[in-house]
Protein backbone atom coordinates (compact mmCIF):
# COMPACT_ATOMS: atom_id res chain seq x y z
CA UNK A 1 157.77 -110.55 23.54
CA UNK A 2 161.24 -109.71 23.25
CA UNK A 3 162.02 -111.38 26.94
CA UNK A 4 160.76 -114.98 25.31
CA UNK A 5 163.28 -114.40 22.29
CA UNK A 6 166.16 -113.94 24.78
CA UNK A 7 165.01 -117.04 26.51
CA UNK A 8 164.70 -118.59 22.92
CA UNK A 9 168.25 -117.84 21.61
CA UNK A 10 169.67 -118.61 25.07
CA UNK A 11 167.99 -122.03 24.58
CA UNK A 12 169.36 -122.50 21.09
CA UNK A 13 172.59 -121.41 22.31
CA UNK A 14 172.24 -123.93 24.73
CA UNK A 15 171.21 -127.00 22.62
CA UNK A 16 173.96 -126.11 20.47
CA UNK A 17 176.98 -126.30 22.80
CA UNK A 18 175.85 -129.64 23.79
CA UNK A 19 175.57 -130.78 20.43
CA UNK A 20 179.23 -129.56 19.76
CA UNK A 21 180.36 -131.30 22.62
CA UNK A 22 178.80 -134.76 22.23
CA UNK A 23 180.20 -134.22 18.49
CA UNK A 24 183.35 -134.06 19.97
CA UNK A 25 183.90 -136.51 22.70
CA UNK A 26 182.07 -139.12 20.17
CA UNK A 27 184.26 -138.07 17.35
CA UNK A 28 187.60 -138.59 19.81
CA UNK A 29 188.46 -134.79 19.03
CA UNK A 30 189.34 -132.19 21.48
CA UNK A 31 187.85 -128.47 22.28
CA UNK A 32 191.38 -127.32 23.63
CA UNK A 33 194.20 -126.48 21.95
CA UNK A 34 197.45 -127.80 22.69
CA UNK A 35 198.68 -126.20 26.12
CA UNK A 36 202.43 -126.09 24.56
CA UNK A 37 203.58 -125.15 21.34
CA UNK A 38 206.88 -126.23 19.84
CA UNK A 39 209.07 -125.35 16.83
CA UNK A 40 208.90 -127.17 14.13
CA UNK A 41 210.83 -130.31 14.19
CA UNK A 42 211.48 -130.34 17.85
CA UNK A 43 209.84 -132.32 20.40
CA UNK A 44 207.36 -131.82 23.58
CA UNK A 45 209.50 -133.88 25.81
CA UNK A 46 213.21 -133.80 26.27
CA UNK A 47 214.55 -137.09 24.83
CA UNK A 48 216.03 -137.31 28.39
CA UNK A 49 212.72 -137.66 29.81
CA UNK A 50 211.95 -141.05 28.04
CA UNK A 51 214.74 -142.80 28.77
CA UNK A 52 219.07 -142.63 27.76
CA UNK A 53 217.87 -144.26 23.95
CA UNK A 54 215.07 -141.65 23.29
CA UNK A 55 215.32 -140.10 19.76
CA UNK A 56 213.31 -138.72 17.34
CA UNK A 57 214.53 -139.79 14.46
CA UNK A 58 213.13 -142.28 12.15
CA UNK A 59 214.29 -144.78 9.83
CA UNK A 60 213.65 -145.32 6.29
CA UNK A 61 210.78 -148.48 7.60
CA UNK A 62 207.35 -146.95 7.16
CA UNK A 63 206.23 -148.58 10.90
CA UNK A 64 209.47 -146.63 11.97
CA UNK A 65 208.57 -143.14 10.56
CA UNK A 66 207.36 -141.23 14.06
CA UNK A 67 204.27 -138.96 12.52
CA UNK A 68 204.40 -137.21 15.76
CA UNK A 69 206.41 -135.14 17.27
CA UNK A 70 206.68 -137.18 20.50
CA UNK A 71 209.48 -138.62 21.62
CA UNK A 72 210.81 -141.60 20.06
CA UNK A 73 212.46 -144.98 21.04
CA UNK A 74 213.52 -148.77 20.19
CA UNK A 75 210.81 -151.57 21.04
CA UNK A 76 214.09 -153.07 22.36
CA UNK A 77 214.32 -150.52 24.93
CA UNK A 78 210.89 -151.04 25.99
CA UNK A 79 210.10 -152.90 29.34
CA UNK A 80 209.82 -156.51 28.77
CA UNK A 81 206.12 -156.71 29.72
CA UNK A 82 205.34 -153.81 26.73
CA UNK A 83 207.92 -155.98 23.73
CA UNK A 84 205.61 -158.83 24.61
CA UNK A 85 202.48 -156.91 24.20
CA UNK A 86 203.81 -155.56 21.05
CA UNK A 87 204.35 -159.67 20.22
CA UNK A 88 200.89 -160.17 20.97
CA UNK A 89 199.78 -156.98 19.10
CA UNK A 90 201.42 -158.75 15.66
CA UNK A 91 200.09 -162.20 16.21
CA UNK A 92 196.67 -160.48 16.51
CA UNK A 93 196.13 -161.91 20.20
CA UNK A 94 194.72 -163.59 21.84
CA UNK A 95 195.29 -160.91 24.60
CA UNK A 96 194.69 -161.41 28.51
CA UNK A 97 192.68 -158.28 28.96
CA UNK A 98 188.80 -157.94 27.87
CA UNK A 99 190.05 -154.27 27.52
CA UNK A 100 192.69 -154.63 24.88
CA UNK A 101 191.57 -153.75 21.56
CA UNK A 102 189.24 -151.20 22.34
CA UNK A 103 189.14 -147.77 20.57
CA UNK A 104 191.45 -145.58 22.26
CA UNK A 105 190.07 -141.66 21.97
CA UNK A 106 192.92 -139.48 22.75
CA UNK A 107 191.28 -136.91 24.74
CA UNK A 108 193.97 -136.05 26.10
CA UNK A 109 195.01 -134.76 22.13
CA UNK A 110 199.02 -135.96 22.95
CA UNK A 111 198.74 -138.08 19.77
CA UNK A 112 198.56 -136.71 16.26
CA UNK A 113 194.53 -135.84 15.99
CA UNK A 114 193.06 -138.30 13.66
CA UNK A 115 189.21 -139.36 13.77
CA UNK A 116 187.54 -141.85 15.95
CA UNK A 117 187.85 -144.92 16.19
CA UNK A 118 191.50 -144.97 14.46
CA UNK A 119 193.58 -145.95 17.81
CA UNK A 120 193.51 -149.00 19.84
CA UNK A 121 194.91 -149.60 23.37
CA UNK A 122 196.34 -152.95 24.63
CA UNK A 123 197.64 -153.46 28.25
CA UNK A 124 201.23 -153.38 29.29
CA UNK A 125 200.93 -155.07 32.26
CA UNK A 126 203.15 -153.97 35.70
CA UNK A 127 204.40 -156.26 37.59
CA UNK A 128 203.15 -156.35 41.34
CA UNK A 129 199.84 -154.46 40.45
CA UNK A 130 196.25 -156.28 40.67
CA UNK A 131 194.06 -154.61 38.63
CA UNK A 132 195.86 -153.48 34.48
CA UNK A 133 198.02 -151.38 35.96
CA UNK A 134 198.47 -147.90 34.47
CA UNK A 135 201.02 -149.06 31.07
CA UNK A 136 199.42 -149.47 27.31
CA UNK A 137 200.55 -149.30 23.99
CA UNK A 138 198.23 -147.46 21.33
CA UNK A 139 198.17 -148.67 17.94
CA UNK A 140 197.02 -146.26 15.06
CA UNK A 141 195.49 -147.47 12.02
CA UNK A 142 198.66 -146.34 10.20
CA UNK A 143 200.58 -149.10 12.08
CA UNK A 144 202.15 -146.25 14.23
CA UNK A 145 202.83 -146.93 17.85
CA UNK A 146 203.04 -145.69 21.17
CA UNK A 147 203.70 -146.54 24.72
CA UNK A 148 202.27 -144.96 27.78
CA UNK A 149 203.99 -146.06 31.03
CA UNK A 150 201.27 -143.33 33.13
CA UNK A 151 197.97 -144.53 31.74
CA UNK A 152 198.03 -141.48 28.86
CA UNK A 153 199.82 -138.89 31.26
CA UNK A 154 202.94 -138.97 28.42
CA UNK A 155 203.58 -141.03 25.29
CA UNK A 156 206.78 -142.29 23.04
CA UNK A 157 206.62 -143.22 19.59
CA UNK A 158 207.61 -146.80 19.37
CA UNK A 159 210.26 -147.36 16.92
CA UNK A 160 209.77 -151.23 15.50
CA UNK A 161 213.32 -152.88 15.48
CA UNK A 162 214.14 -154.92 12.25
């Protein structure tokens, strides 16, 4: 008797790890904790490593305030491929990828954790490559955005120029 109630809470311990799991990768959350920690106000990523105009500070524009703390930098800095994406992104398309627009799930938890179904991704695309290429800009529902030049590897907060 007491060998079936090992096999039965085994079971139930079972069923609910899956559950926690699908509740997870449906919800766009993550099971891991960050792999770095930081102090507050600083960033993950030397400015240096996204380019001479990196900063992290933010104006007084609400689309400008970085709610991260990711790197930040001008849309004018960005390639020219990712400032017309952002164009596209503010007309509201019509984009040239079936992809763009899609809910983006952070998995990789690099962006602030909100719930899913509140980021979208839209192709950057790279010049010389035949398929999307490995370059997208998330949106958030708070108008906050980011640009991944290593398909979600890294990010920079985009800061909208006026």
């Amino acid at each position: 008797m007491n060998r079936n109630r090992n096999k039965l809470v085994a079971f139930a311990g079972l069923v609910i790890g899956v559950v926690v799991l699908v509740v997870a990768m449906v919800g766009g959350g993550s099971l891991t904790a960050p792999t770095t920690t930081t102090a507050p106000g600083s960033a993950t990523a030397s400015p240096a490593a996204a380019g001479p105009a990196a900063t992290n500070q933010s104006s007084t524009n609400p689309s400008s305030t970085n709610p991260s703390t990711l790197p930040a930098m001008n849309a004018s800095q960005l390639p020219k491929e990712a400032r017309q994406t952002l164009a596209l992104i503010a007309k509201g398309g019509p984009y040239p990828y079936d992809r763009d627009g899609v809910n983006f799930g952070n998995f990789e938890g690099l962006l602030p954790k909100k719930s899913g179904g509140f980021y979208k991704e839209y192709t950057v695309p790279t010049p010389g490559e035949s398929d999307r290429g490995a370059r997208r800009i998330i949106v958030g529902k708070d108008s906050a955005k980011y640009y991944t030049p290593d398909h979600y590897e890294s990010f920079t907060f985009i800061v909208e120029d006026k």
